[in-house]
N, C-alpha and C. Protein backbone atom coordinates (compact mmCIF):
# COMPACT_ATOMS: atom_id res chain seq x y z
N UNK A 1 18.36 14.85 2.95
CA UNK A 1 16.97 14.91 2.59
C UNK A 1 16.67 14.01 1.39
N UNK A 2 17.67 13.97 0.51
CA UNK A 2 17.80 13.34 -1.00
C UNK A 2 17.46 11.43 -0.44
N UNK A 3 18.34 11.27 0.51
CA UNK A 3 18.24 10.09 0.98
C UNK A 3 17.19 9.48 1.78
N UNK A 4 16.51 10.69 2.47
CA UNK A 4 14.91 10.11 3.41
C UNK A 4 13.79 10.31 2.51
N UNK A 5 14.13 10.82 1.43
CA UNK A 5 13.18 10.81 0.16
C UNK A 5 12.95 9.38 -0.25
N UNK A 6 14.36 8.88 -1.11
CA UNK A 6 14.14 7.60 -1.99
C UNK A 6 14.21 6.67 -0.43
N UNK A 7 14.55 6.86 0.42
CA UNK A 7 14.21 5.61 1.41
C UNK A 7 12.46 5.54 1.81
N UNK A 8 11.27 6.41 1.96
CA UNK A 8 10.63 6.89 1.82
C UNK A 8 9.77 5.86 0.60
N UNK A 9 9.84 6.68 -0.18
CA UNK A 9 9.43 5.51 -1.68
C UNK A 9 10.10 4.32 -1.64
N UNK A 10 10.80 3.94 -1.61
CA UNK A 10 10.95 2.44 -1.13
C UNK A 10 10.64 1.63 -0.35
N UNK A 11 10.23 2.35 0.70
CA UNK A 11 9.10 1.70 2.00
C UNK A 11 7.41 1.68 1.24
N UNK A 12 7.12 2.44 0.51
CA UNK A 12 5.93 2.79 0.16
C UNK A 12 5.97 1.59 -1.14
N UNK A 13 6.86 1.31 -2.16
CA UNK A 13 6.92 0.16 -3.06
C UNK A 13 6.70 -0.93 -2.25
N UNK A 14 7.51 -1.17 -1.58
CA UNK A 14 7.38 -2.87 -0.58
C UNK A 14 6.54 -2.57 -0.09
N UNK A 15 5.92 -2.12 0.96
CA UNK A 15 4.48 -1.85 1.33
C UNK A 15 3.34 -2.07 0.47
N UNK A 16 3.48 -1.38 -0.69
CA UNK A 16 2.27 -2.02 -1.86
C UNK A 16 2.31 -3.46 -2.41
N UNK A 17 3.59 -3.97 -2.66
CA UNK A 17 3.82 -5.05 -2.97
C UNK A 17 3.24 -6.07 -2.06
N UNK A 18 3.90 -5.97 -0.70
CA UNK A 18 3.69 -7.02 0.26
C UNK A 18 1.85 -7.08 0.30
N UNK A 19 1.14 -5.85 0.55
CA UNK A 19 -0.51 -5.91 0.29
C UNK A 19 -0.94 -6.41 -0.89
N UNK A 20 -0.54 -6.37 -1.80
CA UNK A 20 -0.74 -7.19 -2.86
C UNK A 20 -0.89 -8.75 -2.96
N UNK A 21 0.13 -9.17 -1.89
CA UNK A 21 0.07 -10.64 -1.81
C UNK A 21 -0.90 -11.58 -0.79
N UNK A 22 -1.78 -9.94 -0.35
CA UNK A 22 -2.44 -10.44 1.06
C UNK A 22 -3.79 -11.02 -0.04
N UNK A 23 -4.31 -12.28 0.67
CA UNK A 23 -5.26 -12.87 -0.31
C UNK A 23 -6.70 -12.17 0.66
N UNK A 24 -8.00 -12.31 -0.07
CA UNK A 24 -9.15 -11.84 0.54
C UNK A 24 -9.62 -12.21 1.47
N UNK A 25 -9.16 -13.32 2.56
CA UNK A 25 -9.45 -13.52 3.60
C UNK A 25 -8.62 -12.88 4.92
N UNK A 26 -7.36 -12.50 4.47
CA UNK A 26 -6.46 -12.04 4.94
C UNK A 26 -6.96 -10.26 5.35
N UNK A 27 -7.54 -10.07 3.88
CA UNK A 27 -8.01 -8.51 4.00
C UNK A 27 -8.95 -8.19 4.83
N UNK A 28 -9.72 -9.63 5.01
CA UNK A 28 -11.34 -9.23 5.54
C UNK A 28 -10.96 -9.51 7.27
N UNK A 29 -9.95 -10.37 7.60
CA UNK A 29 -9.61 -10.20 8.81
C UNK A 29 -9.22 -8.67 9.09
N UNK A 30 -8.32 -8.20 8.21
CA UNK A 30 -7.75 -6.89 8.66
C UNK A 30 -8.73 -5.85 8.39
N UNK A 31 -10.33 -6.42 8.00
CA UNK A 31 -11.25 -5.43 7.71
C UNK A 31 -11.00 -4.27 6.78
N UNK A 32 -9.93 -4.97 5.75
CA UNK A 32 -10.06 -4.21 4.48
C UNK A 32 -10.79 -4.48 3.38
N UNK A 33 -11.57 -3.56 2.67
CA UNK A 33 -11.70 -3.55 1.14
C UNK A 33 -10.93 -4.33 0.08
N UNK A 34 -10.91 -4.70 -0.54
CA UNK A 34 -10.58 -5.70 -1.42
C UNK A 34 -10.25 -4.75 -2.79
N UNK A 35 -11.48 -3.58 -2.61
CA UNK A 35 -11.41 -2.35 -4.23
C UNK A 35 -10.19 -1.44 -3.08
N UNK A 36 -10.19 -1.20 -2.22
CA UNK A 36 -9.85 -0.07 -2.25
C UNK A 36 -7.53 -0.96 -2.03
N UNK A 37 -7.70 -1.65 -1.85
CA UNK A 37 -6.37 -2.53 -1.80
C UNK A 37 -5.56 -2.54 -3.20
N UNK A 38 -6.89 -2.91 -4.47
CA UNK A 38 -6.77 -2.84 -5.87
C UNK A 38 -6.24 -1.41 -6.10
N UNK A 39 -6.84 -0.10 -5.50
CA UNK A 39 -6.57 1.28 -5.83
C UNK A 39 -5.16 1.54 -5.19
N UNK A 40 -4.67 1.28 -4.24
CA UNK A 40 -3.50 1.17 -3.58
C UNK A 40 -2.34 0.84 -3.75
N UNK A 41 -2.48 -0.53 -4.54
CA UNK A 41 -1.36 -0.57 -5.28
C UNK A 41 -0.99 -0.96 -6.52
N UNK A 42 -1.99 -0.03 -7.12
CA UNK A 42 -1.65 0.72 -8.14
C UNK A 42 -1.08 1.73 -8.55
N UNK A 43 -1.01 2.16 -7.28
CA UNK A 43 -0.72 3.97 -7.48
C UNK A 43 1.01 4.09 -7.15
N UNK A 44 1.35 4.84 -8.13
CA UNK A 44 2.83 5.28 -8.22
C UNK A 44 3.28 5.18 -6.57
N UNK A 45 5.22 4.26 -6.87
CA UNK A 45 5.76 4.77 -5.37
C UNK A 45 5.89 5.94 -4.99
N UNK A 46 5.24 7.35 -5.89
CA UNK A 46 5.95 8.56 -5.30
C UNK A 46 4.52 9.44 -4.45
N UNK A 47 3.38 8.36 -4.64
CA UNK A 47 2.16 8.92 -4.31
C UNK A 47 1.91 8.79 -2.72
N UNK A 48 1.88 9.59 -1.69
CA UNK A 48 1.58 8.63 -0.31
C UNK A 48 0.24 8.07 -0.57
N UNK A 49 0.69 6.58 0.39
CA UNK A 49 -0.50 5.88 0.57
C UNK A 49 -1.66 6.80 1.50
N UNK A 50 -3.26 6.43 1.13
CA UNK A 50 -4.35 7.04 0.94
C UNK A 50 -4.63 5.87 2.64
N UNK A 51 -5.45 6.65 3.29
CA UNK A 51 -5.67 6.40 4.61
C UNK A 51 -6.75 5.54 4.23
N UNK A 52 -6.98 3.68 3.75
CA UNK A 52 -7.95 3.24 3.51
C UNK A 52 -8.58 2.52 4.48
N UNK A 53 -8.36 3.56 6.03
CA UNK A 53 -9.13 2.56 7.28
C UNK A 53 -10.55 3.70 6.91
N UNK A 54 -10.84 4.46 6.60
CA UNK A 54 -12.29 4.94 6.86
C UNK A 54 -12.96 4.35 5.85
């Protein structure tokens, strides 16, 4: 369990990271927010990511 934990948060770090590098045209294809991308990865690896398709 100890191990699907920190593997877990480590998917969720690279995941924020890699969105981070997506530039604003990239977002607006994927019909994301631009603020709510900013709120995302910001937030601690231990936080689950926040469902920002609605």
């Amino acid at each position: 369990m100890i191990v699907a934990t920190l593997r877990e948060r480590r998917r969720r770090h690279v995941g924020r990271r890699e969105l981070a590098k997506c530039d604003e045209r990239t977002l607006r294809d994927l019909c994301i927010d631009p603020g709510v991308v900013n709120h995302e990865v910001c937030q601690p690896f231990w936080r689950p990511p926040r469902d920002w398709r609605d």
